[in-house]
Protein backbone atom coordinates (compact mmCIF):
# COMPACT_ATOMS: atom_id res chain seq x y z
CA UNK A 1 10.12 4.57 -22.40
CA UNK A 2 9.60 5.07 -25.94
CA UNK A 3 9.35 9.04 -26.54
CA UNK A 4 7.07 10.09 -28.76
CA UNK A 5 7.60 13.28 -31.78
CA UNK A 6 6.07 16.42 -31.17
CA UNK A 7 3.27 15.81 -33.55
CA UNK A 8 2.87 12.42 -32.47
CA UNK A 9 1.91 14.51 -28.76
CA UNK A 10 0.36 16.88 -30.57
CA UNK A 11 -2.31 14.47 -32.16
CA UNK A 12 -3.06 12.84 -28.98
CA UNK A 13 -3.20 15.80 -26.90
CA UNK A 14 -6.41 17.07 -29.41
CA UNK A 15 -7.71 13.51 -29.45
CA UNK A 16 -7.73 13.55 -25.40
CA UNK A 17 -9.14 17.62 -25.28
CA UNK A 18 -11.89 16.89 -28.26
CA UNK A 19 -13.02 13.61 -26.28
CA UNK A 20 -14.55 15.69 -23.58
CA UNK A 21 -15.12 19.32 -25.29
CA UNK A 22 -17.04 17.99 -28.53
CA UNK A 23 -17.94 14.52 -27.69
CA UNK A 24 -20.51 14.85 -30.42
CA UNK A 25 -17.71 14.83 -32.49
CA UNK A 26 -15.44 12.40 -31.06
CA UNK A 27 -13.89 9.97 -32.39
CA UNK A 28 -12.17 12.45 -34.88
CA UNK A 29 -12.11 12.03 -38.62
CA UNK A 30 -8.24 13.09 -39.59
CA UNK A 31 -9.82 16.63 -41.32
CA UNK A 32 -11.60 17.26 -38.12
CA UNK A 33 -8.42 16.25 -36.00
CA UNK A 34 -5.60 18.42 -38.61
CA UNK A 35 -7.87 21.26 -37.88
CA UNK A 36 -7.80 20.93 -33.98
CA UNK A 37 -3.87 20.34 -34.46
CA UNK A 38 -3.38 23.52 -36.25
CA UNK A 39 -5.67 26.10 -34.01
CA UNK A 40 -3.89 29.32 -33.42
CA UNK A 41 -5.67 29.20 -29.83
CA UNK A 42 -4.87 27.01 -26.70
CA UNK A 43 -1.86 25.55 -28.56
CA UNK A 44 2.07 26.19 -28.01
CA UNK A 45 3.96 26.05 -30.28
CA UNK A 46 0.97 27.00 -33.44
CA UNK A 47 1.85 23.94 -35.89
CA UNK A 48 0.85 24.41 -39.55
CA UNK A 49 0.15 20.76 -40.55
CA UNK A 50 -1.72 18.93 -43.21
CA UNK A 51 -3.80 15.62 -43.80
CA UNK A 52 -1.41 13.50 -44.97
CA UNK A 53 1.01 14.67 -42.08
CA UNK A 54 -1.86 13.64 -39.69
CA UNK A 55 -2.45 10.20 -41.02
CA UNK A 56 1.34 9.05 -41.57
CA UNK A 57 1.58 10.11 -37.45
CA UNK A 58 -2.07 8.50 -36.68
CA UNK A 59 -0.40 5.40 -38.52
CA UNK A 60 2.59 5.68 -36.37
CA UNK A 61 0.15 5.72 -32.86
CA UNK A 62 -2.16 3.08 -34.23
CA UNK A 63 1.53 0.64 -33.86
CA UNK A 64 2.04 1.76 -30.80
CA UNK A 65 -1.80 1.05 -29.49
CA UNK A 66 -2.20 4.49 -28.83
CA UNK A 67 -5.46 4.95 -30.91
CA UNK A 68 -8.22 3.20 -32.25
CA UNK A 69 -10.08 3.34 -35.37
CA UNK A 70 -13.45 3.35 -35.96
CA UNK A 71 -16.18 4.05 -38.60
CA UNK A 72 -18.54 6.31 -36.33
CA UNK A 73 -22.53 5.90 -36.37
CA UNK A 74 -22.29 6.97 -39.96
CA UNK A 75 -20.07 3.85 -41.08
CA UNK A 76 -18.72 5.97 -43.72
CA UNK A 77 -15.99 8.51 -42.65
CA UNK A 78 -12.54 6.30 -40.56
CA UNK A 79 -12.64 8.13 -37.26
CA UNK A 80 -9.88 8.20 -34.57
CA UNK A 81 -9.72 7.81 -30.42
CA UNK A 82 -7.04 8.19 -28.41
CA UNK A 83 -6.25 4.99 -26.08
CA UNK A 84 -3.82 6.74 -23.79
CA UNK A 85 -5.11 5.72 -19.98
CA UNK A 86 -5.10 2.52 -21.02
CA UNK A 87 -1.21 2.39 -22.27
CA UNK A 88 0.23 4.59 -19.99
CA UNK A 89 -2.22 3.10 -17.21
CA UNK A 90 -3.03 6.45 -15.75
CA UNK A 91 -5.96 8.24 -14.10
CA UNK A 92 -8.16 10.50 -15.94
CA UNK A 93 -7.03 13.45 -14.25
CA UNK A 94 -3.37 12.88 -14.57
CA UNK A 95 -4.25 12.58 -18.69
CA UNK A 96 -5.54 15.74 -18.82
CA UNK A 97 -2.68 17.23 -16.85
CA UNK A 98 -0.63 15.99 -19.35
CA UNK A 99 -3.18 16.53 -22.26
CA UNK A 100 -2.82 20.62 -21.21
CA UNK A 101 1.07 20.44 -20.59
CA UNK A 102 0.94 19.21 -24.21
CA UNK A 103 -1.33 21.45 -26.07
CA UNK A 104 -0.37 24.50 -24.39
CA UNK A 105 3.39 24.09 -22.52
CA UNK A 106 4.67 24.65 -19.77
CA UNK A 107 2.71 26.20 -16.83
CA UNK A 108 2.35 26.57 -13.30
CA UNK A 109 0.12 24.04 -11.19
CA UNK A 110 -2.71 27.32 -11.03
CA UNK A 111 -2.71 27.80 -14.99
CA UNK A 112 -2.80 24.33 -15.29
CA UNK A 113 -5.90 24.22 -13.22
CA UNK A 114 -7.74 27.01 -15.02
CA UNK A 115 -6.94 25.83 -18.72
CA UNK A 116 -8.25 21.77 -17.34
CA UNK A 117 -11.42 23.29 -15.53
CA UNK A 118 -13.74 21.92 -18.99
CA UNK A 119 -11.78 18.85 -19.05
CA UNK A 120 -11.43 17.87 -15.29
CA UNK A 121 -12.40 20.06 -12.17
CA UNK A 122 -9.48 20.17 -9.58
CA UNK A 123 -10.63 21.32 -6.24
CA UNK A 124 -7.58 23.65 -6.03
CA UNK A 125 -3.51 24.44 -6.91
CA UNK A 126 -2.20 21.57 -4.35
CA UNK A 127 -4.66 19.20 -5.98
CA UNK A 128 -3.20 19.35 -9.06
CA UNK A 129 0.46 19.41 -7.23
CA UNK A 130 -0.42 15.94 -6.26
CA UNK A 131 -1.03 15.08 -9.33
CA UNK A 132 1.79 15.91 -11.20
CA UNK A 133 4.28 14.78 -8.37
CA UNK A 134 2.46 11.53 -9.44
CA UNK A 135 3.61 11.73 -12.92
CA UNK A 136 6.90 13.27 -11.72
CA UNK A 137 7.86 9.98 -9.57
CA UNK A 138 6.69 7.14 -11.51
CA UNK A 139 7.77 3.83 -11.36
CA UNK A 140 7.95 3.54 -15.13
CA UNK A 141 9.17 6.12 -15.54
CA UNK A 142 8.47 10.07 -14.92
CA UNK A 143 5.48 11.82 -17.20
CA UNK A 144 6.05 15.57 -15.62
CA UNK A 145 8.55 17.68 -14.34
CA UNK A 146 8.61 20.79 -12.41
CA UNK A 147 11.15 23.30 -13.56
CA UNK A 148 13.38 25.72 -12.02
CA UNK A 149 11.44 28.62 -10.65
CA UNK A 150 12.17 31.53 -12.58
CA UNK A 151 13.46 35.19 -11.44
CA UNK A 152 10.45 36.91 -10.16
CA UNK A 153 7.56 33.98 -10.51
CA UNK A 154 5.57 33.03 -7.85
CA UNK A 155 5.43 29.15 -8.77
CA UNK A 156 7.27 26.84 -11.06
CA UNK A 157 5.97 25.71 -13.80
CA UNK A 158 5.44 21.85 -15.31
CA UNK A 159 6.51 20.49 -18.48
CA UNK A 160 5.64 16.84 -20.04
CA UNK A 161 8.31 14.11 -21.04
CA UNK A 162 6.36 12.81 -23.28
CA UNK A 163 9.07 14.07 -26.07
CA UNK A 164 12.10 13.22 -23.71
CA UNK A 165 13.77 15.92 -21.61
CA UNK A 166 12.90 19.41 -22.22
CA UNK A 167 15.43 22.09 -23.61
CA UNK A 168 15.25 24.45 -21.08
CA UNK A 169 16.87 27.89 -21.04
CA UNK A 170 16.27 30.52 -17.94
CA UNK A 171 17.48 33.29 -19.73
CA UNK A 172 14.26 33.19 -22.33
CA UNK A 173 11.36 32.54 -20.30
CA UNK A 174 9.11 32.39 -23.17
CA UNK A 175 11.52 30.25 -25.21
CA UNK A 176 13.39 27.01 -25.12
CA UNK A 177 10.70 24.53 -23.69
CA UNK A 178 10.40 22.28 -26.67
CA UNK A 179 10.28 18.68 -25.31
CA UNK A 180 13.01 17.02 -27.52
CA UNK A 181 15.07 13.58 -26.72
CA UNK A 182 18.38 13.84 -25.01
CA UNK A 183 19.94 12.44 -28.20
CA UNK A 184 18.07 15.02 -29.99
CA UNK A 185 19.45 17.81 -28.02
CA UNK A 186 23.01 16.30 -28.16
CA UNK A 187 22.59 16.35 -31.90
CA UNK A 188 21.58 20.10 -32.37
CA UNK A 189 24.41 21.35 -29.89
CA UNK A 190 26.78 19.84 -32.37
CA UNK A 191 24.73 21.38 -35.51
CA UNK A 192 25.12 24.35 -33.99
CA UNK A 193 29.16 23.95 -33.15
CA UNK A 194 29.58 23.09 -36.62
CA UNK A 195 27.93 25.64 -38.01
CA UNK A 196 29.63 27.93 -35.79
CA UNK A 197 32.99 26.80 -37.13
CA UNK A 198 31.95 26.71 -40.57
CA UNK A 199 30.71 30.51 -40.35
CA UNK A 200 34.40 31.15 -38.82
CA UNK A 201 36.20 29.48 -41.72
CA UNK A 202 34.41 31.33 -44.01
CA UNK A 203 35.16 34.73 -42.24
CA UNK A 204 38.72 33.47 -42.13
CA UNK A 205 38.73 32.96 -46.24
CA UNK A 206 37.45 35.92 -47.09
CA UNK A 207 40.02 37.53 -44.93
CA UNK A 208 42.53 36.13 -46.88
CA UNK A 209 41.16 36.75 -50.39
CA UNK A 210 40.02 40.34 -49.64
């Protein structure tokens, strides 16, 4: 499965959430779409992006068949739709499972039914269980996956792999749930060994010419 960047998830995850909260509005002209990327509500992690950000990633979707373009009632303003159940071939539910998991992070199967209740009613918790063990055991491969339950919580909470596997720490429960690619994560553990040994060969010098 080809993973997709975090603003590539992003953009779709506010293309799926605008389809049903402003459907007035929808499809989403890239100003309209920037703004729903950058809200400082509903999202995790805030992003701080601009226009031409938004277009070089719709450009990147639109090869990828993940949206369509359009030019509205108005004929005037390129507008943008998200084509997600069709590529991924899933349900409408289990897109705005992952539509929540992307916009907001992770979160246990009750948040997850409380923050979907204006895009898709679940009945209850074990509903949306059923749901994400759906995306968890997929043929093509997994969508979701439920996380160690931390110290203390009542449930475990569900992340996307949408971005490839999640970095996932247990000592910061707050921190350390950014969806990256293995090779990704690979890469910044040896950033970070580098950097570690620079820092101690610098110590080392000035040591020496102190």
């Amino acid at each position: 499965m080809n993973f997709l960047s975090a603003v590539e998830a992003r953009v779709l995850g506010v293309l799926i959430e605008k389809a049903k909260l402003t459907p007035d509005a929808y499809p989403l002209t890239v100003n309209s779409l920037t703004a729903g990327c950058n809200q400082k509500t509903s999202r995790e992690p805030v992003m701080t992006l601009d226009d031409a950000e938004v277009q070089a990633t719709l450009e990147e979707l639109r090869g990828r068949t993940l949206i369509m373009e359009s030019y509205g009632a108005s004929g005037r303003v390129l507008r943008y739709a998200h084509n997600f159940a069709k590529v991924y071939g899933l349900p409408g539910a289990s897109v705005d499972l992952l539509a929540v998991l992307i916009l907001r992070g992770p979160q246990t199967a009750s948040e997850l039914r409380a923050h979907c209740e204006r895009l898709y009613h679940f009945a209850d918790a074990s509903a949306v269980e059923a749901y994400l063990e759906e995306l968890a055991g997929r043929e093509a491969g997994a969508l979701a996956l439920k996380l160690p339950r931390q110290s203390g919580a009542r449930e475990p909470r569900w992340v996307h792999l949408l971005c490839g596997e999640p970095a996932y720490s247990p000592e910061m429960p707050g921190m350390g749930f950014v969806n990256v690619p293995i090779a990704a994560s690979a890469l910044e553990e040896r950033v970070t060994r580098l950097e570690q040994e620079v820092a101690q060969l610098r110590a080392t010098l000035a040591e020496w010419a102190a």
